[in-house]
C-alpha atoms as a PDB file:
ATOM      1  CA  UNK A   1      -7.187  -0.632  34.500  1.00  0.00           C
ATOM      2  CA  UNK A   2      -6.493   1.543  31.715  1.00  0.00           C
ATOM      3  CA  UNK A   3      -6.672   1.107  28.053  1.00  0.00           C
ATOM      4  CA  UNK A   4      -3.952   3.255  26.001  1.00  0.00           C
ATOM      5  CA  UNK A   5      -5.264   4.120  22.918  1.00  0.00           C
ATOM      6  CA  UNK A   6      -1.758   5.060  21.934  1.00  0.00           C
ATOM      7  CA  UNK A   7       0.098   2.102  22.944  1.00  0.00           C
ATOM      8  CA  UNK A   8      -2.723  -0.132  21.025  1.00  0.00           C
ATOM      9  CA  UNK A   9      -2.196   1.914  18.211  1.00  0.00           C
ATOM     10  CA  UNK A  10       1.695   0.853  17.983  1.00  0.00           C
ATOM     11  CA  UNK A  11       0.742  -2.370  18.756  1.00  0.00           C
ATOM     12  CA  UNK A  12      -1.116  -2.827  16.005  1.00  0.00           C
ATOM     13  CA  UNK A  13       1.355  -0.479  13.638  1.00  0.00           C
ATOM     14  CA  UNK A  14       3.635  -3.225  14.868  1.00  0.00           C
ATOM     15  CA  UNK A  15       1.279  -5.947  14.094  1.00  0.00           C
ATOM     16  CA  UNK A  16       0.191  -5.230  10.744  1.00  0.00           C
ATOM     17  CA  UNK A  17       3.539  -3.868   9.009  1.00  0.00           C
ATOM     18  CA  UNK A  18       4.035  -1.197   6.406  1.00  0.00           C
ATOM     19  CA  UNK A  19       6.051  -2.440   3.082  1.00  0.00           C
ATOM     20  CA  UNK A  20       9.149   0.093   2.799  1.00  0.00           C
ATOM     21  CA  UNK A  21      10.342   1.107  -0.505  1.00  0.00           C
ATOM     22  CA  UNK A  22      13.689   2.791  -1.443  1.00  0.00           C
ATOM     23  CA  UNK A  23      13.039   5.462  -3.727  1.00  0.00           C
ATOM     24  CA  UNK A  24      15.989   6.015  -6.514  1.00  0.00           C
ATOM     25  CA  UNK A  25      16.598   9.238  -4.727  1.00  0.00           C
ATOM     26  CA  UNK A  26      17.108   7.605  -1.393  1.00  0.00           C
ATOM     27  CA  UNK A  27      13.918   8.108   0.299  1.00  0.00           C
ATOM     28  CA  UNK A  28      11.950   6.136   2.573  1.00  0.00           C
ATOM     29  CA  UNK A  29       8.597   5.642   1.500  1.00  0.00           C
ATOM     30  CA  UNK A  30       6.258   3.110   3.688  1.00  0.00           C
ATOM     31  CA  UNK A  31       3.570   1.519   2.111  1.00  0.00           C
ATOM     32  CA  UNK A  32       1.103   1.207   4.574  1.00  0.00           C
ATOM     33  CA  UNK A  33      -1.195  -2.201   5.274  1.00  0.00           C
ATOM     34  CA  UNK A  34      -4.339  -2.065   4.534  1.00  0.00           C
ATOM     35  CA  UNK A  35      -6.127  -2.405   7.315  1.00  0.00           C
ATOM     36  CA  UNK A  36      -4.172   0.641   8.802  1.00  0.00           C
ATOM     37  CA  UNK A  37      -6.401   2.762   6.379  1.00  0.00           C
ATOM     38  CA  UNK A  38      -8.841   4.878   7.622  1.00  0.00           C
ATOM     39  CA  UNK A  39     -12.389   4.164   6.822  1.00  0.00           C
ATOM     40  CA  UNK A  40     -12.563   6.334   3.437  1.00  0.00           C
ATOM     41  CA  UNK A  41      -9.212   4.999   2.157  1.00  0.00           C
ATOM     42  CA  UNK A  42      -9.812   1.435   2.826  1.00  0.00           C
ATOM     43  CA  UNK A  43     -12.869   1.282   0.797  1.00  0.00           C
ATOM     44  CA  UNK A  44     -11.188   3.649  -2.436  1.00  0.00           C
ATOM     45  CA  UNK A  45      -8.351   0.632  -2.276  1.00  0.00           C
ATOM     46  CA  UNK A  46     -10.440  -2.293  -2.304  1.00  0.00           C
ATOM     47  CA  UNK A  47     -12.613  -0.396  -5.175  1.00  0.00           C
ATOM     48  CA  UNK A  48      -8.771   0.060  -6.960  1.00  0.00           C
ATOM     49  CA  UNK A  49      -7.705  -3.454  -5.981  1.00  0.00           C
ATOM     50  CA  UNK A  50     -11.067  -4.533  -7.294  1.00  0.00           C
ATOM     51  CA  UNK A  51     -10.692  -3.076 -10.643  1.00  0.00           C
ATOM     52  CA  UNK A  52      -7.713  -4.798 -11.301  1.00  0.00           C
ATOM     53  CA  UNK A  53      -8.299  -8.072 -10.293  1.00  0.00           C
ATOM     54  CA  UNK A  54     -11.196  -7.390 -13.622  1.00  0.00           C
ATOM     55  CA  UNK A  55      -8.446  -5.815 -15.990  1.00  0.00           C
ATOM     56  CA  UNK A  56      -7.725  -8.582 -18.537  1.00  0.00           C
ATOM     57  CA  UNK A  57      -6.008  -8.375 -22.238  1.00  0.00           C
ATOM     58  CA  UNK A  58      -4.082  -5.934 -23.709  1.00  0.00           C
ATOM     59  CA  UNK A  59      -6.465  -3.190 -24.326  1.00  0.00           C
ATOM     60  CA  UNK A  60      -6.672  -2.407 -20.339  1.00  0.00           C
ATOM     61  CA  UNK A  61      -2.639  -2.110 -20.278  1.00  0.00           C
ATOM     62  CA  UNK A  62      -3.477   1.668 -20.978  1.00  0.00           C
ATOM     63  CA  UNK A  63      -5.754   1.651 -17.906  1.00  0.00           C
ATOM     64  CA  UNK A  64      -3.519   0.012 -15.320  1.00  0.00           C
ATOM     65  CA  UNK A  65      -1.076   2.705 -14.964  1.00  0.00           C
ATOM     66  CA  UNK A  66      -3.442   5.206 -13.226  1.00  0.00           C
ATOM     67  CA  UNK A  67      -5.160   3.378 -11.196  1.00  0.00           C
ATOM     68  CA  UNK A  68      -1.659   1.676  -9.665  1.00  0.00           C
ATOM     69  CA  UNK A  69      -0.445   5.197  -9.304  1.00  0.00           C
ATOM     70  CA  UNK A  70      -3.896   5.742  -7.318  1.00  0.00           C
ATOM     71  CA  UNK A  71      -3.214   2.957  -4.924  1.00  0.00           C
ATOM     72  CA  UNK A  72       0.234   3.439  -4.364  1.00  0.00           C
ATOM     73  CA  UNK A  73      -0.415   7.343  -3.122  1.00  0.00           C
ATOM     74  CA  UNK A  74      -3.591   6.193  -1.273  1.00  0.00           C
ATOM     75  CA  UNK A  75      -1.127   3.904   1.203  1.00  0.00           C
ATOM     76  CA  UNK A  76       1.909   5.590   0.840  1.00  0.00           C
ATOM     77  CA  UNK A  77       3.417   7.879   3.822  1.00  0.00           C
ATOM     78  CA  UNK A  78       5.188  10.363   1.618  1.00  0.00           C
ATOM     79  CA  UNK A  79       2.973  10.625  -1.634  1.00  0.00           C
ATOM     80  CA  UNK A  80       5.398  13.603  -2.569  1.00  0.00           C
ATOM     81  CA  UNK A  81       8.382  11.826  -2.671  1.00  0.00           C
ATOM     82  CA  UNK A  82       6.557   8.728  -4.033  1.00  0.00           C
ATOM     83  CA  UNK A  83       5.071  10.454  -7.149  1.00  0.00           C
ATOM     84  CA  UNK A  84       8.243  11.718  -8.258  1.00  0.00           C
ATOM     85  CA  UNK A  85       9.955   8.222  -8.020  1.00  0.00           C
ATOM     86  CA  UNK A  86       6.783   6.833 -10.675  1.00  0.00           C
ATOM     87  CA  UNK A  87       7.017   9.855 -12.698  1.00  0.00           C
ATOM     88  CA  UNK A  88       8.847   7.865 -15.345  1.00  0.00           C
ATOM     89  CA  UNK A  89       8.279   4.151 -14.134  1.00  0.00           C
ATOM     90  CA  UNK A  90       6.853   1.711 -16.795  1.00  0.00           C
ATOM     91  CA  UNK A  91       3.536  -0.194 -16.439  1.00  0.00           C
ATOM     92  CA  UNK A  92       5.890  -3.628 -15.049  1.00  0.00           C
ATOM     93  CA  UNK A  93       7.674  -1.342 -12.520  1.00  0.00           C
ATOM     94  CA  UNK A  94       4.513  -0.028 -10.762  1.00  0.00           C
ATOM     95  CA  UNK A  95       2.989  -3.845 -11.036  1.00  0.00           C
ATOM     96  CA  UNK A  96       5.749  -5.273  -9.666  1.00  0.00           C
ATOM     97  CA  UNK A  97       5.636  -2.836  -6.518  1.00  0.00           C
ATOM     98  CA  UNK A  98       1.941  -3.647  -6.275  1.00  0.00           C
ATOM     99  CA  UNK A  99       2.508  -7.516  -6.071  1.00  0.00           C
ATOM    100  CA  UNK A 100       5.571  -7.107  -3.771  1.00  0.00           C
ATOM    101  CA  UNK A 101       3.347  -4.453  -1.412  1.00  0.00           C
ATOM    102  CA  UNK A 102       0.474  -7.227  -1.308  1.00  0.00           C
ATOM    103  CA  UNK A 103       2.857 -10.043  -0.622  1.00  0.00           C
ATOM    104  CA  UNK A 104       4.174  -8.223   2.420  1.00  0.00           C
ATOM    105  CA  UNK A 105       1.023  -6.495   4.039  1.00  0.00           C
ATOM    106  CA  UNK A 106      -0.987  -9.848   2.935  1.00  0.00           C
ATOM    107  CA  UNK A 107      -3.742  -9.853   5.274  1.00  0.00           C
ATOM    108  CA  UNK A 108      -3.543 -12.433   7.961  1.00  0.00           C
ATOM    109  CA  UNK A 109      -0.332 -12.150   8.469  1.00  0.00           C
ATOM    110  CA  UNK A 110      -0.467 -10.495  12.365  1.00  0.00           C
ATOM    111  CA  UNK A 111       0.762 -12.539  14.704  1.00  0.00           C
ATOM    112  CA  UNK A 112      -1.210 -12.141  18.364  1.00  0.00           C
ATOM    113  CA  UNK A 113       0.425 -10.444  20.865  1.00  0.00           C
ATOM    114  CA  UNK A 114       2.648 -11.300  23.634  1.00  0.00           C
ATOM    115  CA  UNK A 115       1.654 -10.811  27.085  1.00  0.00           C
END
């Protein structure tokens, strides 16, 4: 028997979904899940993910901003066409992706395979 690297790889692409966003230009940008992050990019996310679970008051408003932009490049597909859709989004805007990302690439959400 022979183990395809490529068809587990769909498998799990298929598994562990990427959250698709609609720029305002009309482009498709997938946020990918987590745990289809390499190695390096897994651990910069958690460290981002990390730092804002810790951001509290008003004073770290002013710090949110770059570190959601961070997160959303690091799993986006098309960080071109992503970084000109922020260019002008508000703090709430880039939040509100974050939280709706999460809620759809929430971990334990794979279902096992068929077959």
């Amino acid at each position: 028997m022979t183990f395809s690297c490529a068809d587990a790889m769909a498998e799990v692409e298929n598994d562990y979904k990427s959250f698709e966003l609609e720029t305002r230009a009309g482009k498709s940008v997938k946020l990918k899940n987590l745990l289809l992050l390499p190695d390096a990019g897994l651990k910069s996310a958690m460290t981002i993910l990390g730092s804002l679970d810790g951001a509290k008051g008003a004073g770290d408003v002013s710090e949110l901003m770059p570190k959601l932009r961070d997160l959303l490049v690091l799993v986006a597909d098309d960080t071109a066409a992503l970084k000109r859709e922020m260019a002008d989004w508000p703090v709430g805007m880039a939040m509100t992706v974050v939280s709706a990302w999460q809620e759809a690439t929430e971990l334990g959400e794979a279902q096992p395979s068929e077959g």
